[in-house]
N, C-alpha and C. Protein backbone atom coordinates (compact mmCIF):
# COMPACT_ATOMS: atom_id res chain seq x y z
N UNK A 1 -2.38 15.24 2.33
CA UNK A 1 -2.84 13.87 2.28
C UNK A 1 -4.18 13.78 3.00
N UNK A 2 -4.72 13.41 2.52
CA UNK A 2 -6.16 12.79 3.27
C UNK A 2 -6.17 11.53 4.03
N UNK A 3 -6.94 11.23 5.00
CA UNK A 3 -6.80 9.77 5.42
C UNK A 3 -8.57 9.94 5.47
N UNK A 4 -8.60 7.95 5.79
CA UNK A 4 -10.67 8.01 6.24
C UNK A 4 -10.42 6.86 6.93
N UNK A 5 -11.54 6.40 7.78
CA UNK A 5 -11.65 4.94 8.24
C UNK A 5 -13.17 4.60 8.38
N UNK A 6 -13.21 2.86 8.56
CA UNK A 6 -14.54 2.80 8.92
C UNK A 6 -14.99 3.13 10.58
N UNK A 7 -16.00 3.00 10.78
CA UNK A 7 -16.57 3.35 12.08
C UNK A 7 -16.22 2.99 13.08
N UNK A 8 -16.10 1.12 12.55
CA UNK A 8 -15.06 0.56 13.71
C UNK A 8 -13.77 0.43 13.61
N UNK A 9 -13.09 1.20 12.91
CA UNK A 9 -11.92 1.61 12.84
C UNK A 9 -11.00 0.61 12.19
N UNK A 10 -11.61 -0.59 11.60
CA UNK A 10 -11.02 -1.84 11.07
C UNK A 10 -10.16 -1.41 9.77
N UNK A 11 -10.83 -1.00 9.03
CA UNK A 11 -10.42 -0.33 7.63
C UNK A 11 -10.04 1.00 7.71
N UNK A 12 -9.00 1.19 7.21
CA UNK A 12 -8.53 2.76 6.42
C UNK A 12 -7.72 3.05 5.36
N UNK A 13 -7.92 3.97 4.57
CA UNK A 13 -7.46 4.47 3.80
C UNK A 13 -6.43 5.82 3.54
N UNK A 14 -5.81 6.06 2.53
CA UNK A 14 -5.52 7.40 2.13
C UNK A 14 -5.07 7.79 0.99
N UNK A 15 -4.88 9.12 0.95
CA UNK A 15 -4.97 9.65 -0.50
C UNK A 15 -4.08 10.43 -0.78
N UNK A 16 -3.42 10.06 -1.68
CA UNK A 16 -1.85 11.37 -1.71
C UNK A 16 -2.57 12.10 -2.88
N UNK A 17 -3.29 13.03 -2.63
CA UNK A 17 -3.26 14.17 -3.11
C UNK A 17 -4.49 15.03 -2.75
N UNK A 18 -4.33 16.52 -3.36
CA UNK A 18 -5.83 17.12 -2.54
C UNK A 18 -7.00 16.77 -2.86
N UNK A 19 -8.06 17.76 -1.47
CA UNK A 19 -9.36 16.98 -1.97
C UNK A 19 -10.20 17.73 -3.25
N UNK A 20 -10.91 16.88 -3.86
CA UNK A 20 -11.44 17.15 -4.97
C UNK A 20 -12.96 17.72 -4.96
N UNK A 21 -13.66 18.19 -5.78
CA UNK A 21 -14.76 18.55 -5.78
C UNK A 21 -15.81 17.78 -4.80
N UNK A 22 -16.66 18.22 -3.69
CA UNK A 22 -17.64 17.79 -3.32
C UNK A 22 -19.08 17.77 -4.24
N UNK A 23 -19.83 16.63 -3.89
CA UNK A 23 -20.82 16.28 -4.59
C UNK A 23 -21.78 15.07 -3.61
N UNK A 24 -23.17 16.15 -3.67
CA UNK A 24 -23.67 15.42 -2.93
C UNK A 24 -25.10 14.80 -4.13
N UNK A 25 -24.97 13.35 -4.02
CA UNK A 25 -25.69 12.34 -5.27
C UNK A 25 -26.94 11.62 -4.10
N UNK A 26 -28.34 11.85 -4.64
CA UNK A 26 -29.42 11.55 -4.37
C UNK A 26 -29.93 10.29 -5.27
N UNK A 27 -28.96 9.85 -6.20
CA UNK A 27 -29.58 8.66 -6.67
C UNK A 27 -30.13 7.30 -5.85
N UNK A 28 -31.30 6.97 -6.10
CA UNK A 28 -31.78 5.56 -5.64
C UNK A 28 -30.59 5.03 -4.89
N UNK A 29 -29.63 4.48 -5.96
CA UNK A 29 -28.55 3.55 -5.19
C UNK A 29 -27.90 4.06 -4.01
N UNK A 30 -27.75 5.39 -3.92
CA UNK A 30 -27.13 6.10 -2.61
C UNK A 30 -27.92 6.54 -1.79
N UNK A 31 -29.29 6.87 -1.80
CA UNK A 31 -30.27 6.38 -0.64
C UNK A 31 -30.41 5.28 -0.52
N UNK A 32 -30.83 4.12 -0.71
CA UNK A 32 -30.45 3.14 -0.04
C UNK A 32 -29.54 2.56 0.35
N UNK A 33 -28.37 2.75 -0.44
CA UNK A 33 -27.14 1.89 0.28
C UNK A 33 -26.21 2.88 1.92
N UNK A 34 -26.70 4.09 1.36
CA UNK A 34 -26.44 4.71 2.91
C UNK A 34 -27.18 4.95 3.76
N UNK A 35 -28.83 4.97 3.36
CA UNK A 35 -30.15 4.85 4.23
C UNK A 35 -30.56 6.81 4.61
N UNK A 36 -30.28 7.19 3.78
CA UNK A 36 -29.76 8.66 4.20
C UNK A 36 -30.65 9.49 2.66
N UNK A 37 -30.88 10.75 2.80
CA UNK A 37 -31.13 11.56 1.74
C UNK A 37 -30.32 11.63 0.41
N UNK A 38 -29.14 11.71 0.79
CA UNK A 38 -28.16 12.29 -0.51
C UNK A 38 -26.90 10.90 0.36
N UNK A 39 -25.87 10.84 -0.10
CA UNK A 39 -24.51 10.75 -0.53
C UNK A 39 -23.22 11.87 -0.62
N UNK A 40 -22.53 11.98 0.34
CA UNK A 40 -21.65 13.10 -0.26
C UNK A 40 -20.73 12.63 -1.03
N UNK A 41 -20.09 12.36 -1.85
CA UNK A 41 -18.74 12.09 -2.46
C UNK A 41 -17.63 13.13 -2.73
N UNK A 42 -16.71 12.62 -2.93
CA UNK A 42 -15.41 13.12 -3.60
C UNK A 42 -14.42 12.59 -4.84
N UNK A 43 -14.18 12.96 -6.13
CA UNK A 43 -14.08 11.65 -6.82
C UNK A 43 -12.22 12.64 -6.47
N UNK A 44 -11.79 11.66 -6.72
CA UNK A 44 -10.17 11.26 -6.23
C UNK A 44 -9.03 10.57 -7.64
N UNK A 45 -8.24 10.90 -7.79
CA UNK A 45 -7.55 9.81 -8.86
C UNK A 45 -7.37 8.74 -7.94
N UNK A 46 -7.54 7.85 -9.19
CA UNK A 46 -7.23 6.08 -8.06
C UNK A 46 -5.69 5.58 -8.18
N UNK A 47 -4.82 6.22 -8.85
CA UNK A 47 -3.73 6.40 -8.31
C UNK A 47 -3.36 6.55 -7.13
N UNK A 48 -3.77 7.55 -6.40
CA UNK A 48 -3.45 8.43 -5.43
C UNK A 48 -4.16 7.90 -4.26
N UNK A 49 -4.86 6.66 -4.32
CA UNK A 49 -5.43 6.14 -3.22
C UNK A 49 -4.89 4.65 -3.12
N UNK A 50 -5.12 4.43 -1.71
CA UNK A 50 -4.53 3.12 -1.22
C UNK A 50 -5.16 2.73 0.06
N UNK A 51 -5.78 1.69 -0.02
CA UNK A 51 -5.90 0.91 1.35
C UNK A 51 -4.74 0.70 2.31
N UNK A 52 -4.52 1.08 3.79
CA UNK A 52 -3.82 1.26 4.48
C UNK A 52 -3.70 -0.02 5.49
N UNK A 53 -5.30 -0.06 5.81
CA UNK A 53 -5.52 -1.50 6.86
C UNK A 53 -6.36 -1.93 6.58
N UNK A 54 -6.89 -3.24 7.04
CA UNK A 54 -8.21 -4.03 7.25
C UNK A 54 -8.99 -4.06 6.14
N UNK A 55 -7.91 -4.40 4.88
CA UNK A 55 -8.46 -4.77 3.85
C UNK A 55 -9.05 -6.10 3.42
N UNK A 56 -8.87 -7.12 4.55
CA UNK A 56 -9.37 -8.51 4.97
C UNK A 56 -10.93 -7.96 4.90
N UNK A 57 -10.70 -7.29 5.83
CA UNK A 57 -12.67 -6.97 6.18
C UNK A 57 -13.20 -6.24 5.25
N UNK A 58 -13.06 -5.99 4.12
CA UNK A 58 -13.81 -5.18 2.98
C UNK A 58 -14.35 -6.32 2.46
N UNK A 59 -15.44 -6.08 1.82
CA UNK A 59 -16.15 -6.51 0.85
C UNK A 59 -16.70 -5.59 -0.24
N UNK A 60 -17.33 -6.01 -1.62
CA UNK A 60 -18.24 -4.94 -2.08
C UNK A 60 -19.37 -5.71 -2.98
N UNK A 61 -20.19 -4.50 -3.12
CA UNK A 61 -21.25 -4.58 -3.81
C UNK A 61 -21.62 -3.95 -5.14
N UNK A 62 -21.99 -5.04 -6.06
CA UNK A 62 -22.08 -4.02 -7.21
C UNK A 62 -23.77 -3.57 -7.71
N UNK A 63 -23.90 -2.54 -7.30
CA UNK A 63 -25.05 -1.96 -6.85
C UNK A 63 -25.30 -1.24 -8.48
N UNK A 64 -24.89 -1.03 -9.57
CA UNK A 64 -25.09 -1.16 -10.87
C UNK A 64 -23.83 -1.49 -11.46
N UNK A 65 -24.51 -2.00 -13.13
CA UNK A 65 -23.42 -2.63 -13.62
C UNK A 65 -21.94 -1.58 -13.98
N UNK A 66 -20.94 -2.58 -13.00
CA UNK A 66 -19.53 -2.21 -13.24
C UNK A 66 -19.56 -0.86 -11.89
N UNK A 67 -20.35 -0.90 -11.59
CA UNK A 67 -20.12 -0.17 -10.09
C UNK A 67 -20.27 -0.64 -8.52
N UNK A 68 -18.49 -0.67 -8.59
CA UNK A 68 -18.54 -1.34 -7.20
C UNK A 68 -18.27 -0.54 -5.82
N UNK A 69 -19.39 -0.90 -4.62
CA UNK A 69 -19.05 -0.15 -3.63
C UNK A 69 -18.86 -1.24 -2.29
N UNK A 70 -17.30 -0.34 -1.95
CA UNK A 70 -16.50 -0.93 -0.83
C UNK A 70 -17.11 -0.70 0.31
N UNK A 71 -17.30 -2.03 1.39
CA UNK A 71 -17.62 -1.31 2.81
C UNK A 71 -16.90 -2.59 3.76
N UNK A 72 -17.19 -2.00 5.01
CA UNK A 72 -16.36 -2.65 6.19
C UNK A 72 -17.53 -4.08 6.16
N UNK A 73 -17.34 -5.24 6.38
CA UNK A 73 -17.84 -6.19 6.77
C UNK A 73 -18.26 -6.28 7.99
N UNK A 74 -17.63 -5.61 8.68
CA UNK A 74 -17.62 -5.83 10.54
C UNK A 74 -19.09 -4.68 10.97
N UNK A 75 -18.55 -3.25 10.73
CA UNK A 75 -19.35 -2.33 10.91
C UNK A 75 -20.45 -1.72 9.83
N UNK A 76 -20.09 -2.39 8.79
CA UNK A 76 -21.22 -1.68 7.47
C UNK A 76 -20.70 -0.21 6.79
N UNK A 77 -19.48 0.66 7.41
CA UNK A 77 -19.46 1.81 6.76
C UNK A 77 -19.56 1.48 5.34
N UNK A 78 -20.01 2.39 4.04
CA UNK A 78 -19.50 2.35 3.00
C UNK A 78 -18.26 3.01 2.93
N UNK A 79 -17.13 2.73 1.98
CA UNK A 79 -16.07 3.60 2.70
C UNK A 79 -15.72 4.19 1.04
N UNK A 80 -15.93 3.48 -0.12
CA UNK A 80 -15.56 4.19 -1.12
C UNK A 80 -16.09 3.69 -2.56
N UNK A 81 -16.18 3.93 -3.48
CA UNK A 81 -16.83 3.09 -4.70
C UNK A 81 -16.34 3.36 -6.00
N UNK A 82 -16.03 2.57 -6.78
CA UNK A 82 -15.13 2.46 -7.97
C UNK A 82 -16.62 1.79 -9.45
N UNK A 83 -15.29 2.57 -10.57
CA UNK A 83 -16.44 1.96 -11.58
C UNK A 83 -15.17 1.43 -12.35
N UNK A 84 -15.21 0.41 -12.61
CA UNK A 84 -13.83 -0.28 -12.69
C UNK A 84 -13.46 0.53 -14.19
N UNK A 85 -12.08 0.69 -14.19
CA UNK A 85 -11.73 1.22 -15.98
C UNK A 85 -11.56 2.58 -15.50
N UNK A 86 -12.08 3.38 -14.89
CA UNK A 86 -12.34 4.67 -14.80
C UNK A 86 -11.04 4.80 -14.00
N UNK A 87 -10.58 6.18 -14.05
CA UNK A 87 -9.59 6.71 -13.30
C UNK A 87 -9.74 7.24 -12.17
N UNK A 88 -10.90 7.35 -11.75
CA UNK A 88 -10.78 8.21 -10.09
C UNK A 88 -11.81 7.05 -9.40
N UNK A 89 -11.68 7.53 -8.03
CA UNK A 89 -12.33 6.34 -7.40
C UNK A 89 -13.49 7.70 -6.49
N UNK A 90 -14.44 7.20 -6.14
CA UNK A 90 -15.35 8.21 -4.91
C UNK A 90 -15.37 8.04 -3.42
N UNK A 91 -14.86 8.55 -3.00
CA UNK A 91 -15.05 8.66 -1.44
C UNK A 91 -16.00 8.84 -0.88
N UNK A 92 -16.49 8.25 0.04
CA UNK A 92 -17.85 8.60 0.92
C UNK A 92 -16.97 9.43 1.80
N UNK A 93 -17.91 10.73 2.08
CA UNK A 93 -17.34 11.61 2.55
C UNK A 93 -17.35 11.44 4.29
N UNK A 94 -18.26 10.50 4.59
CA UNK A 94 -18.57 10.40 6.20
C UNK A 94 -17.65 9.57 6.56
N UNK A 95 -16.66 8.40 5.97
CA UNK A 95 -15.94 8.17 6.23
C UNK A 95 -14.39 8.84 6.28
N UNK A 96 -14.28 10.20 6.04
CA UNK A 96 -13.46 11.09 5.57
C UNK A 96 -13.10 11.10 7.03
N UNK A 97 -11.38 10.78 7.85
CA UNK A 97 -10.92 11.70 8.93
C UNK A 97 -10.33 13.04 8.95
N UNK A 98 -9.89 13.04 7.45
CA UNK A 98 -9.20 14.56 7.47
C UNK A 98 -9.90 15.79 7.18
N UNK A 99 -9.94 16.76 7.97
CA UNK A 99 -10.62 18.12 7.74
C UNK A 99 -10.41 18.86 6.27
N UNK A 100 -11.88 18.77 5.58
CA UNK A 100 -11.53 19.48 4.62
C UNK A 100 -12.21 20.53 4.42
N UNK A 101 -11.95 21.40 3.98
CA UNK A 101 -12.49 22.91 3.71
C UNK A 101 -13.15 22.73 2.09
N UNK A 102 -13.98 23.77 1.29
CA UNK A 102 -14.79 23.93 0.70
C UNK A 102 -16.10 23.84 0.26
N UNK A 103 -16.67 24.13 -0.42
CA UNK A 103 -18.24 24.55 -0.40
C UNK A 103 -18.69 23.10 -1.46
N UNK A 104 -19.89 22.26 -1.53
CA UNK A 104 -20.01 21.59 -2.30
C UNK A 104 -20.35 22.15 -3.82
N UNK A 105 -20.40 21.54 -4.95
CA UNK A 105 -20.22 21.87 -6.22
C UNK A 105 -21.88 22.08 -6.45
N UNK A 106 -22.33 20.89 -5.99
CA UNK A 106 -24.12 20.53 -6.19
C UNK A 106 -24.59 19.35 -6.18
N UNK A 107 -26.22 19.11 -6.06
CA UNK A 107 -26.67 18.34 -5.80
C UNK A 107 -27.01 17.26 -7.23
N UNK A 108 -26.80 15.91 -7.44
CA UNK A 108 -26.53 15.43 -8.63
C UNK A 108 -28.08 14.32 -8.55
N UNK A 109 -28.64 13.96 -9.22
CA UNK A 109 -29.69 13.06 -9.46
C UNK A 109 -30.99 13.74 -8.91
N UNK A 110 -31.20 14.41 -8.56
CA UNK A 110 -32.41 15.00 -8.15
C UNK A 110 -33.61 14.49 -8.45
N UNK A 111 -33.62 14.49 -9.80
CA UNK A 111 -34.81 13.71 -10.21
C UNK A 111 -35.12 12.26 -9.67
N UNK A 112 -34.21 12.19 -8.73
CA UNK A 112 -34.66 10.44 -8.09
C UNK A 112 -34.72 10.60 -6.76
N UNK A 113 -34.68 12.01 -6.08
CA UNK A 113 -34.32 12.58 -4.84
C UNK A 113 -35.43 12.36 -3.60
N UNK A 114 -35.42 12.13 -2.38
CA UNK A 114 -36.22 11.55 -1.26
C UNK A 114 -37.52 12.87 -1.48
N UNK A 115 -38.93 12.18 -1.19
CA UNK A 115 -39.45 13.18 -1.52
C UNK A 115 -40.09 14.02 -0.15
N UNK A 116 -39.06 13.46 1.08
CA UNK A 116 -39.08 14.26 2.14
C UNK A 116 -38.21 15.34 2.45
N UNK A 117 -37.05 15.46 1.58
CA UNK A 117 -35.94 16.20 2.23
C UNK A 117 -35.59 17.21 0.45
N UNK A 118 -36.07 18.34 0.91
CA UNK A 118 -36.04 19.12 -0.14
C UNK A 118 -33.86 20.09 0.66
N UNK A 119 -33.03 20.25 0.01
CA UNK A 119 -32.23 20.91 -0.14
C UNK A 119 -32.25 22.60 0.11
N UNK A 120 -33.29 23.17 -0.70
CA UNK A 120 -33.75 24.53 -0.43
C UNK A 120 -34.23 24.84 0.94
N UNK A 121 -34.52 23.94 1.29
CA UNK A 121 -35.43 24.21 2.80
C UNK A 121 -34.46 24.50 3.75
N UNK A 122 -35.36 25.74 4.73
CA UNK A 122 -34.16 26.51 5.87
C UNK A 122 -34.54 25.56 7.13
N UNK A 123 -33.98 25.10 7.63
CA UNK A 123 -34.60 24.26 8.82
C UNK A 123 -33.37 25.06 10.05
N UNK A 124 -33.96 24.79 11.15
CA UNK A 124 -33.20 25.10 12.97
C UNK A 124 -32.15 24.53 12.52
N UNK A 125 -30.77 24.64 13.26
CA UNK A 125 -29.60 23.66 13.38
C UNK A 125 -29.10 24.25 14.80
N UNK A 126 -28.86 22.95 15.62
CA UNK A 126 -28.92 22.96 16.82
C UNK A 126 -27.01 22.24 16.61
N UNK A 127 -26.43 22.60 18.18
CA UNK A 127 -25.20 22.07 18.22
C UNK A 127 -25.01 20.89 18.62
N UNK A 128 -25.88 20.09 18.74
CA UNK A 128 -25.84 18.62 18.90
C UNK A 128 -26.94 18.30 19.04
N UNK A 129 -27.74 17.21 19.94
CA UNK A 129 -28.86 16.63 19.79
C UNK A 129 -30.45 17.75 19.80
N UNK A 130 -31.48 17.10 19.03
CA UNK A 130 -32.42 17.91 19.21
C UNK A 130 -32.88 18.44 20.51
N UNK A 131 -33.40 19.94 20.85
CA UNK A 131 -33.64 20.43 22.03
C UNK A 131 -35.09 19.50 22.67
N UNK A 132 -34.47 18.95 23.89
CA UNK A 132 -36.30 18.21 24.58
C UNK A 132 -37.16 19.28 24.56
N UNK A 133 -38.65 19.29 24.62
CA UNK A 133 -39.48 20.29 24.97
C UNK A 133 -39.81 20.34 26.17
C-alpha cells in the first residue's frame, strides 16, 4: 500500500496497490503549478485510490480542459491530478510518504522544458544544504 499527505499534514491519501511507473513531465502546466523544473508523477488505477483525511481542505484546479489538479487549501501541496473518464489518477510524487524503489521511465514534454535545467547535466550533490564558502 502506498500512503501520501500534504505538507501540513491536513490531507492524505492511499493506494491499495503497487507503485507504478515513474515519470517526470516538464510541461508548462507542471512548471508552473509546482514552480519547479519537471513534475514527478505516478499514474495509479483510480480504483485503488482513496482520500483518507482532510478532504474538506482540497480544492482543484483545472489547469487544461478536463484536467483536474487536487491540492491542500491550507498549505498549497499539489497532492494528485485526474482527467476525469480516465482510469488512473497521477500522484505527485513529493507528496508520496511511502518509500518507493525504482528508476524513472523518462522525461515527458521536453519540448516545453525550463530552459535552465537541462536533465543530462552532471552537477555536485551535496547531503543537505549547499556548502558556505
Amino acid at each position: 500500500m502506498l500512503e501520501g499527505s500534504c505538507l501540513c499534514g491536513a490531507v492524505r491519501y492511499e493506494v491499495t496497490a503497487d507503485p507504478g511507473p515513474i515519470i517526470h513531465c516538464h510541461c508548462h502546466t507542471c512548471r508552473k503549478a509546482h514552480g519547479a523544473a519537471f513534475s514527478s508523477v505516478m499514474p495509479v488505477a483510480r480504483d485503488a485510490f482513496r482520500w483518507t483525511a482532510g478532504e474538506e481542505a482540497l480544492n482543484r484546479f483545472e489547469s487544461s480542459t478536463g484536467k483536474f489538479r487536487h491540492f491542500c487549501t491550507k498549505c498549497g501541496s499539489q497532492i494528485m491530478a485526474e482527467r476525469v473518464n480516465q482510469p488512473v489518477v497521477l500522484l505527485r510524487l513529493g507528496c508520496l510518504d511511502t518509500e518507493i524503489e525504482g528508476n524513472p521511465l523518462g522525461h515527458i514534454w521536453r519540448s516545453d522544458c525550463a530552459s535552465w535545467y537541462d536533465p543530462k547535466d552532471v552537477l555536485p550533490e551535496y547531503p543537505e544544504g549547499f556548502p558556505a564558502k
